[in-house]
N, C-alpha and C. Protein backbone atom coordinates (compact mmCIF):
# COMPACT_ATOMS: atom_id res chain seq x y z
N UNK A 1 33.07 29.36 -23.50
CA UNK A 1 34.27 30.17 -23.40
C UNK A 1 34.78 30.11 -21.97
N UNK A 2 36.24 29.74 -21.82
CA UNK A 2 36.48 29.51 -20.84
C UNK A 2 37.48 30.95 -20.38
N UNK A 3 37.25 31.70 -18.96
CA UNK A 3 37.41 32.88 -18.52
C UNK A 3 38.54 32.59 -17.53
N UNK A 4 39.50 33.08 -17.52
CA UNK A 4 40.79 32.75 -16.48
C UNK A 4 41.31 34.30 -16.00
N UNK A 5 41.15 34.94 -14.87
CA UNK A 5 42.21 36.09 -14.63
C UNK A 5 43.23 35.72 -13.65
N UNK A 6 44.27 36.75 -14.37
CA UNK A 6 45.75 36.19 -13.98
C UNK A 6 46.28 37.64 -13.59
N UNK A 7 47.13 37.65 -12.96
CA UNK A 7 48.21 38.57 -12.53
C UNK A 7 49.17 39.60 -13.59
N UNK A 8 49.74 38.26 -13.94
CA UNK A 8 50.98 38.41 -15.35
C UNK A 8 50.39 38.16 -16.73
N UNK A 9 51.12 38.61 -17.59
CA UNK A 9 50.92 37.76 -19.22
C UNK A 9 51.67 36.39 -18.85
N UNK A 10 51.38 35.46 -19.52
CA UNK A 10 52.70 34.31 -20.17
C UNK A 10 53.56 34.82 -20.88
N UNK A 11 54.56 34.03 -21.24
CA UNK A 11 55.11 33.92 -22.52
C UNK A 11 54.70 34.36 -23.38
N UNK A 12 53.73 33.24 -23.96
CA UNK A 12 53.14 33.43 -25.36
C UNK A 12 52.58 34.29 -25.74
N UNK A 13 51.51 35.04 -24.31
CA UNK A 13 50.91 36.34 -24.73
C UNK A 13 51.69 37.64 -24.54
N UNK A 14 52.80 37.65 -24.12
CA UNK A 14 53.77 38.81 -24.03
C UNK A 14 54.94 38.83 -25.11
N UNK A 15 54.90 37.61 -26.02
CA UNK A 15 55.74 37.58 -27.25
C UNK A 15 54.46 38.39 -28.50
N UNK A 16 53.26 38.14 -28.41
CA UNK A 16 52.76 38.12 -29.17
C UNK A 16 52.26 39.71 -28.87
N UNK A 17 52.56 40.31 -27.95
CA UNK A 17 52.41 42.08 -27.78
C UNK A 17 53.69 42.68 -28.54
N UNK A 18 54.91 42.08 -28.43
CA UNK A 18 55.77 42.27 -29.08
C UNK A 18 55.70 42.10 -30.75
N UNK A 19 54.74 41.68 -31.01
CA UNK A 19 54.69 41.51 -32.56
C UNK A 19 53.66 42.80 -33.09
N UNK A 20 54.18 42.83 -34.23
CA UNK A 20 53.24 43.78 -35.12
C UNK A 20 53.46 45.41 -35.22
N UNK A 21 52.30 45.94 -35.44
CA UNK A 21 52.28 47.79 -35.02
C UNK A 21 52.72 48.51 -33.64
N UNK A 22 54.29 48.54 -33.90
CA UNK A 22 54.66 49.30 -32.26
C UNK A 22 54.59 50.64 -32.31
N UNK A 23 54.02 51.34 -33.20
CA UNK A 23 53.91 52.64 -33.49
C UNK A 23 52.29 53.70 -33.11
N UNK A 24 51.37 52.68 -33.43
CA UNK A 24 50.12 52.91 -33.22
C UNK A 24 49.56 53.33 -31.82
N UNK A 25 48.74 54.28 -31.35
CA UNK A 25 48.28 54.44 -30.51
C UNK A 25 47.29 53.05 -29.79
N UNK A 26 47.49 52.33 -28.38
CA UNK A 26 46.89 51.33 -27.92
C UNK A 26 46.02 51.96 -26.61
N UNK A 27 44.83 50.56 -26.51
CA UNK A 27 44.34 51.19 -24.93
C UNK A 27 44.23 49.86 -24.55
N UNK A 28 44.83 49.97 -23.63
CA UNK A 28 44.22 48.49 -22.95
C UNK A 28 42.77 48.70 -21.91
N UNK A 29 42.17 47.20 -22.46
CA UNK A 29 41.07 47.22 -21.29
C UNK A 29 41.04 46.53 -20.16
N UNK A 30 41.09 46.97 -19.08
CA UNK A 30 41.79 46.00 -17.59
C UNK A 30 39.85 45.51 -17.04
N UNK A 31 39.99 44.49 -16.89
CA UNK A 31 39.05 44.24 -16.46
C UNK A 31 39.31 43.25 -14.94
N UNK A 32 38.71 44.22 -13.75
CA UNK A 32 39.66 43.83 -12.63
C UNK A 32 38.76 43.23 -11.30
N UNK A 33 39.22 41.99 -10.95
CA UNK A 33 38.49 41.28 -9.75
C UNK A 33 39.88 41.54 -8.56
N UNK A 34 39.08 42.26 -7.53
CA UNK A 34 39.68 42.24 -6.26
C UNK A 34 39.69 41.22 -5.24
N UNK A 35 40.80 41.12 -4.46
CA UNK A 35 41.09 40.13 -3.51
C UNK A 35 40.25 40.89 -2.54
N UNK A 36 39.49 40.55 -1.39
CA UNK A 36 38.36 40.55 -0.33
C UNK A 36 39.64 41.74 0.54
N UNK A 37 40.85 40.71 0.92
CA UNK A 37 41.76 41.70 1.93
C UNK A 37 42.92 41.37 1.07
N UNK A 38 43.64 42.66 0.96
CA UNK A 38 45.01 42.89 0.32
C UNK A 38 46.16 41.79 0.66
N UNK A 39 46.97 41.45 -0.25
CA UNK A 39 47.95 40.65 0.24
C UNK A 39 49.28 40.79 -0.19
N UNK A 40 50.24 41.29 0.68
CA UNK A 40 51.72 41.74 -0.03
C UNK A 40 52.05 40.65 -0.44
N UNK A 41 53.43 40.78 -0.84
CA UNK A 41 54.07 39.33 -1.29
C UNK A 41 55.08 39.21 -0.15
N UNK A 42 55.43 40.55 0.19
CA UNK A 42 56.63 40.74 1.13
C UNK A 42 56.25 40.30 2.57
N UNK A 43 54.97 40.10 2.59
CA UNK A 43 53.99 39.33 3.81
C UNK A 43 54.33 40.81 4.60
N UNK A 44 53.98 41.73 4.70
CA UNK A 44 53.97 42.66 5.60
C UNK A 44 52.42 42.90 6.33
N UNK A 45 52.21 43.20 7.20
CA UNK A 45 50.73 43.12 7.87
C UNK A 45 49.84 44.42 6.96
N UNK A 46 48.65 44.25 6.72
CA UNK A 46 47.62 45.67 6.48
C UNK A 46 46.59 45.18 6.91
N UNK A 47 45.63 46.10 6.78
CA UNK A 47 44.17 46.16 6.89
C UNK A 47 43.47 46.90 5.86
N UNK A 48 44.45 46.86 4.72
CA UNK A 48 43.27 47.09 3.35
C UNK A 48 42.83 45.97 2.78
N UNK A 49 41.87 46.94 2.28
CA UNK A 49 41.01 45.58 1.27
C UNK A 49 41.76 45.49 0.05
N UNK A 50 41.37 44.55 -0.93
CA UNK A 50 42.11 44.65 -2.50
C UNK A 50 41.95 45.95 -3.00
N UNK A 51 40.58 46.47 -3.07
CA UNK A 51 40.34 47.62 -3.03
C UNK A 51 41.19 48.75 -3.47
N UNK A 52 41.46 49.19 -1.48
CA UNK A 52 42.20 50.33 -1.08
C UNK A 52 43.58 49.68 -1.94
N UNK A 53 44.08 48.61 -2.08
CA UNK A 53 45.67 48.67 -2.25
C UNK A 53 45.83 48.83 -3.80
N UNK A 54 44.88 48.25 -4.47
CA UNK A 54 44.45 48.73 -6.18
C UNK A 54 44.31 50.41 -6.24
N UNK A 55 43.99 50.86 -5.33
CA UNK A 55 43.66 52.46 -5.60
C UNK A 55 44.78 53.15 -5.19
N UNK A 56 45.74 52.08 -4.55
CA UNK A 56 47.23 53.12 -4.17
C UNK A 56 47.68 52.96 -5.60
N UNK A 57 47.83 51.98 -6.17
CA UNK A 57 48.52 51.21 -7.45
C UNK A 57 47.74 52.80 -8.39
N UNK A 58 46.79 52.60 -8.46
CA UNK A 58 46.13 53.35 -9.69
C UNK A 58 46.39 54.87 -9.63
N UNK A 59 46.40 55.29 -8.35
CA UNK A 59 46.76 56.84 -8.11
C UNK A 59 48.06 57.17 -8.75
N UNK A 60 48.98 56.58 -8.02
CA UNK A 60 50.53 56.49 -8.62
C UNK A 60 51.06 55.84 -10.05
N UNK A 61 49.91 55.40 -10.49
CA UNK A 61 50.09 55.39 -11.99
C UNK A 61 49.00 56.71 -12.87
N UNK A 62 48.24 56.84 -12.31
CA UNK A 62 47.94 57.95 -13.46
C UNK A 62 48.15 58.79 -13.28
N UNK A 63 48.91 59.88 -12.09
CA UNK A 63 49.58 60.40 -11.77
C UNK A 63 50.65 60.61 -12.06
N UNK A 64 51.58 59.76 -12.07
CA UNK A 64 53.61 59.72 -12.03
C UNK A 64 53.54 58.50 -13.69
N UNK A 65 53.28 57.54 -13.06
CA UNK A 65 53.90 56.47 -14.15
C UNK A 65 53.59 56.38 -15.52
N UNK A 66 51.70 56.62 -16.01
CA UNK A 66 51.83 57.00 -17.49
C UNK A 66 52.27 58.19 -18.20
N UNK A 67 51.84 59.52 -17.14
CA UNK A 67 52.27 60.81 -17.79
C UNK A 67 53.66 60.64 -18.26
N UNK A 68 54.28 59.95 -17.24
CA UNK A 68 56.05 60.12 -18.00
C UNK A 68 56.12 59.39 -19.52
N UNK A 69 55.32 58.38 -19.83
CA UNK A 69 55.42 57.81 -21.27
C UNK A 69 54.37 58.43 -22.25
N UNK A 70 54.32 59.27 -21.48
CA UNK A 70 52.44 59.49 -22.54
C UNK A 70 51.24 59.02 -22.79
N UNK A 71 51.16 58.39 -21.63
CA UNK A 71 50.03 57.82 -21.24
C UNK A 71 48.92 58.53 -20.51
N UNK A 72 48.28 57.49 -20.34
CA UNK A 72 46.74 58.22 -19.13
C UNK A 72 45.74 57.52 -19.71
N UNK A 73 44.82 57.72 -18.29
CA UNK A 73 43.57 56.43 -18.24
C UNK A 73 42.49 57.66 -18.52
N UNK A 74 42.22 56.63 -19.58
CA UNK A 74 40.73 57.57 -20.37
C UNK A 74 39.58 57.10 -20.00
N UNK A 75 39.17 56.04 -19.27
CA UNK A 75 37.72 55.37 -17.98
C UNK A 75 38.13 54.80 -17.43
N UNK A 76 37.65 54.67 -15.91
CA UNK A 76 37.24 54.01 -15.16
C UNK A 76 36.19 54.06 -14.21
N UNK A 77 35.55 53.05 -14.11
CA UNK A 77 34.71 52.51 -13.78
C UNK A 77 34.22 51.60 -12.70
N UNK A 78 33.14 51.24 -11.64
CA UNK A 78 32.70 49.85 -10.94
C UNK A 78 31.90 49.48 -12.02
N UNK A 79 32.10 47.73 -11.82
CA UNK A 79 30.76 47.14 -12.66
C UNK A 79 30.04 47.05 -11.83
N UNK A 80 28.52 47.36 -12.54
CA UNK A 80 27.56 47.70 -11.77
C UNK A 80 26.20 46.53 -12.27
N UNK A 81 26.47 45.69 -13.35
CA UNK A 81 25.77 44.37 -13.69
C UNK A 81 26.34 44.23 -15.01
N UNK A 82 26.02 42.86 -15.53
CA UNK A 82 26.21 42.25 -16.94
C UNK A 82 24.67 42.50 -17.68
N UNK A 83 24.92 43.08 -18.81
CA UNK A 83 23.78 42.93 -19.51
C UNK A 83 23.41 42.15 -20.56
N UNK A 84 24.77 42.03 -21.36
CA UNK A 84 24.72 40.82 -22.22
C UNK A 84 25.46 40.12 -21.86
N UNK A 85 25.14 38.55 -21.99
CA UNK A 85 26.67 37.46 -21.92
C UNK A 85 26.24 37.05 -20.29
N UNK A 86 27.41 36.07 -20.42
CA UNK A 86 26.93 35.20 -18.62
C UNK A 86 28.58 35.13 -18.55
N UNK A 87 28.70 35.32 -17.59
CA UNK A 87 29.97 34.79 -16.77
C UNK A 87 30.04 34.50 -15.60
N UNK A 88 30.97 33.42 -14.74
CA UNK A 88 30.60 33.01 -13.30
C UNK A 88 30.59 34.02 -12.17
N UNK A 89 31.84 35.25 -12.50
CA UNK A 89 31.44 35.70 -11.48
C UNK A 89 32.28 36.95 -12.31
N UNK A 90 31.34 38.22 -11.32
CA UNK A 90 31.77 39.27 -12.25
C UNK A 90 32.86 40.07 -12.21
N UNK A 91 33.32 40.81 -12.89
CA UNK A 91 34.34 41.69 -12.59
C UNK A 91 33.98 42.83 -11.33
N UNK A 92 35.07 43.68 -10.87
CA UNK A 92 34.70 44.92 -10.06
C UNK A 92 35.14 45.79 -10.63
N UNK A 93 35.90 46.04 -11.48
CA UNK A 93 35.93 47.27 -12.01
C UNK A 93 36.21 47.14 -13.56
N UNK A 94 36.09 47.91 -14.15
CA UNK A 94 37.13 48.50 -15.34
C UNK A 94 37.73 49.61 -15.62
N UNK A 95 38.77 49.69 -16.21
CA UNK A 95 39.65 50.99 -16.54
C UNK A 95 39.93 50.39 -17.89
N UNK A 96 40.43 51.69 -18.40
CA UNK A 96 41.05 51.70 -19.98
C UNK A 96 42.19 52.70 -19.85
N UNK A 97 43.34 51.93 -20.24
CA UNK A 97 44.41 53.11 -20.20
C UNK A 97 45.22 53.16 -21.86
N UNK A 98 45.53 54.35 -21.64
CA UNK A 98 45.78 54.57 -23.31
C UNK A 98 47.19 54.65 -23.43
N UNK A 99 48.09 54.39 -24.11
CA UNK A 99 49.57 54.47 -24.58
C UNK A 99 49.74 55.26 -26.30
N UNK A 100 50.73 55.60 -26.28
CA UNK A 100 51.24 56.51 -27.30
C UNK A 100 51.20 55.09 -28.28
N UNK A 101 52.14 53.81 -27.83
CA UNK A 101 52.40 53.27 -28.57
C UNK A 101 52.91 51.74 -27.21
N UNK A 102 52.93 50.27 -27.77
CA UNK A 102 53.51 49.38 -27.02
C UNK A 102 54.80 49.59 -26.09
N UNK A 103 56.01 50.21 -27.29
CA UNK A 103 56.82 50.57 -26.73
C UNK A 103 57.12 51.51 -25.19
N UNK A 104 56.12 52.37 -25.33
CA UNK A 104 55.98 52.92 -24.03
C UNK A 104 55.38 52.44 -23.32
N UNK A 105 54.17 51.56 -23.33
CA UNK A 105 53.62 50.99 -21.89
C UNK A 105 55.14 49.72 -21.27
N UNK A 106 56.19 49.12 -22.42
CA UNK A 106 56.76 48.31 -21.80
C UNK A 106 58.05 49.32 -21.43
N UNK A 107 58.40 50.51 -21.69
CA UNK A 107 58.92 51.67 -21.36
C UNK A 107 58.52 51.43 -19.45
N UNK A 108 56.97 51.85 -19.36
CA UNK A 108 56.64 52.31 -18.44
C UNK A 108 56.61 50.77 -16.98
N UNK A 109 56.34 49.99 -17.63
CA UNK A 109 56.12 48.54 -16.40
C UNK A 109 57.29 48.02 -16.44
N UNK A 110 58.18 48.59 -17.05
CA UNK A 110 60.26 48.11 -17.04
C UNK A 110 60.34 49.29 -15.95
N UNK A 111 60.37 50.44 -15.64
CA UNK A 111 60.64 51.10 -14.78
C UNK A 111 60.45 50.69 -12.97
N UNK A 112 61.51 51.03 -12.17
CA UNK A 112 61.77 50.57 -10.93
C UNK A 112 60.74 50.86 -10.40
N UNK A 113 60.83 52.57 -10.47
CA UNK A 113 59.73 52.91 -9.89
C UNK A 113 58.30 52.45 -10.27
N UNK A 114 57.72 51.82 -11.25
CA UNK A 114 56.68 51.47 -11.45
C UNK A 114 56.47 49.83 -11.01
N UNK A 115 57.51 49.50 -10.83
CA UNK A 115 57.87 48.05 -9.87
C UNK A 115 57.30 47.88 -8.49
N UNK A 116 57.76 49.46 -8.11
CA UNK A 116 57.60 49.53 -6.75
C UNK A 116 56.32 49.35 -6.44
N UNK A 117 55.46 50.91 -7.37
CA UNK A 117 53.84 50.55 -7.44
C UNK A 117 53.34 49.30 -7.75
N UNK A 118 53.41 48.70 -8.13
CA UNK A 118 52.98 47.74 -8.73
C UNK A 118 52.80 46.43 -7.94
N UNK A 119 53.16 46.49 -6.66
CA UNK A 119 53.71 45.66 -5.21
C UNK A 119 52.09 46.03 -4.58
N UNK A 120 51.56 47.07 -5.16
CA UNK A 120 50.12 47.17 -4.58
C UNK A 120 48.90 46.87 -5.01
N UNK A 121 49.44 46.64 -6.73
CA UNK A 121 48.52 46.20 -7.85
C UNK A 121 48.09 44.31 -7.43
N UNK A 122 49.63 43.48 -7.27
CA UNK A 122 49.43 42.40 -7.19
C UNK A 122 48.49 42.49 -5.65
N UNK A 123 48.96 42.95 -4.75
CA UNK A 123 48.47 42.56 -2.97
C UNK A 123 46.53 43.09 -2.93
N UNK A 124 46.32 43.68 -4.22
CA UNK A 124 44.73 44.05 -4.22
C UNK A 124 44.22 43.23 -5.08
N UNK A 125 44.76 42.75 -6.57
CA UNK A 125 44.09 42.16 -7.57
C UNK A 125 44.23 40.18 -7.08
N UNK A 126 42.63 39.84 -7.63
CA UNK A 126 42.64 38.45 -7.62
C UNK A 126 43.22 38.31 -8.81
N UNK A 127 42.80 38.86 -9.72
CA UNK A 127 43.37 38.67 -11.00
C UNK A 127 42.77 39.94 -11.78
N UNK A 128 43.17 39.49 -13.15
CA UNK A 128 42.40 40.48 -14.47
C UNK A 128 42.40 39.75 -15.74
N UNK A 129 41.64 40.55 -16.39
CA UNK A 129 41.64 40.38 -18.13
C UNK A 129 42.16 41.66 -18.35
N UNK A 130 43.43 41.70 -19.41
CA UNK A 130 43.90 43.17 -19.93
C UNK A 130 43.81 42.93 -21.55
N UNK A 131 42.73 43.54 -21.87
CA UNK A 131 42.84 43.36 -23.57
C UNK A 131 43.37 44.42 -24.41
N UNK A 132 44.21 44.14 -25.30
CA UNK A 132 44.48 45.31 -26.35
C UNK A 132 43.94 45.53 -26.94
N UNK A 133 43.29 47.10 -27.55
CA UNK A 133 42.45 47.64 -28.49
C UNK A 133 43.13 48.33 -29.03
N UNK A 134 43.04 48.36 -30.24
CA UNK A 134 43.36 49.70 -31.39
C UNK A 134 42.37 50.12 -31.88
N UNK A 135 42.74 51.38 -32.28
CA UNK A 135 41.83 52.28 -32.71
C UNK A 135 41.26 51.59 -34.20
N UNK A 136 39.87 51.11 -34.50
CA UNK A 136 39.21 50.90 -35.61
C UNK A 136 39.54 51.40 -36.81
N UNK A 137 39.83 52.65 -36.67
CA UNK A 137 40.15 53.28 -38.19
C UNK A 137 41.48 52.72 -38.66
N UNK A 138 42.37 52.46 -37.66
CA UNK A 138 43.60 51.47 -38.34
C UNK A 138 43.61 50.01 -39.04
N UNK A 139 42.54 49.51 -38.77
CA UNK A 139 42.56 48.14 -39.29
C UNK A 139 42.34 47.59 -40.62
């Protein structure tokens, strides 16, 4: 199995969020590798790590940006080892954030202001895996 974290969706995987149950309660699972030292895009100077600039991103979203859609992060987490499974190199954190429904998480990452945050998400993250889960009893 080959493991890739990325920034963005593609295409293909952001057409294919658009398909199906937009009504259903979702959580995504972020599974998140940090950059060593933060990096704007706007090239502005810091001295955070990926870290600190992921934890500005995350404050100001579970704070301001999901409450307004009905959202909120139900774990997070450091990984602290793999117990089953091998992968090259591991994640640093996970979170799970929950949405009413699709429509509102693309409600919520269309918003300016969540644009803005989000300028701190890219300058901390090397990348991620964000998987969609639904709730079991729906399937």
């Amino acid at each position: 199995m080959k493991v890739a974290n990325k920034l963005r969706p593609n295409v293909t995987s952001m057409a294919g969020f658009l398909i199906g149950d937009s009504k259903s309660t979702i959580r995504m699972v972020n599974l998140l590798k940090f950059k060593k030292k933060a990096s704007y895009e706007d090239g502005r100077e810091t001295d955070l790590t990926g870290k600190d600039a992921y934890k500005i991103y995350a404050k100001e979203v579970s704070t301001v940006h999901l409450p307004k859609v009905g959202g909120k992060i139900i774990f997070s987490g450091e990984v602290s080892r793999l117990l089953i499974g091998e992968v090259e190199d591991l994640w640093d954190m996970v979170a799970i954030a929950e949405y009413p429904n699709k429509k509102a998480m693309l409600k919520m990452i269309s918003d300016k202001d969540y644009r803005e945050s989000e300028k701190h998400r890219s300058a901390g993250l090397e990348g991620q895996l964000n998987i969609e889960t639904m709730d079991q009893t729906k399937i």
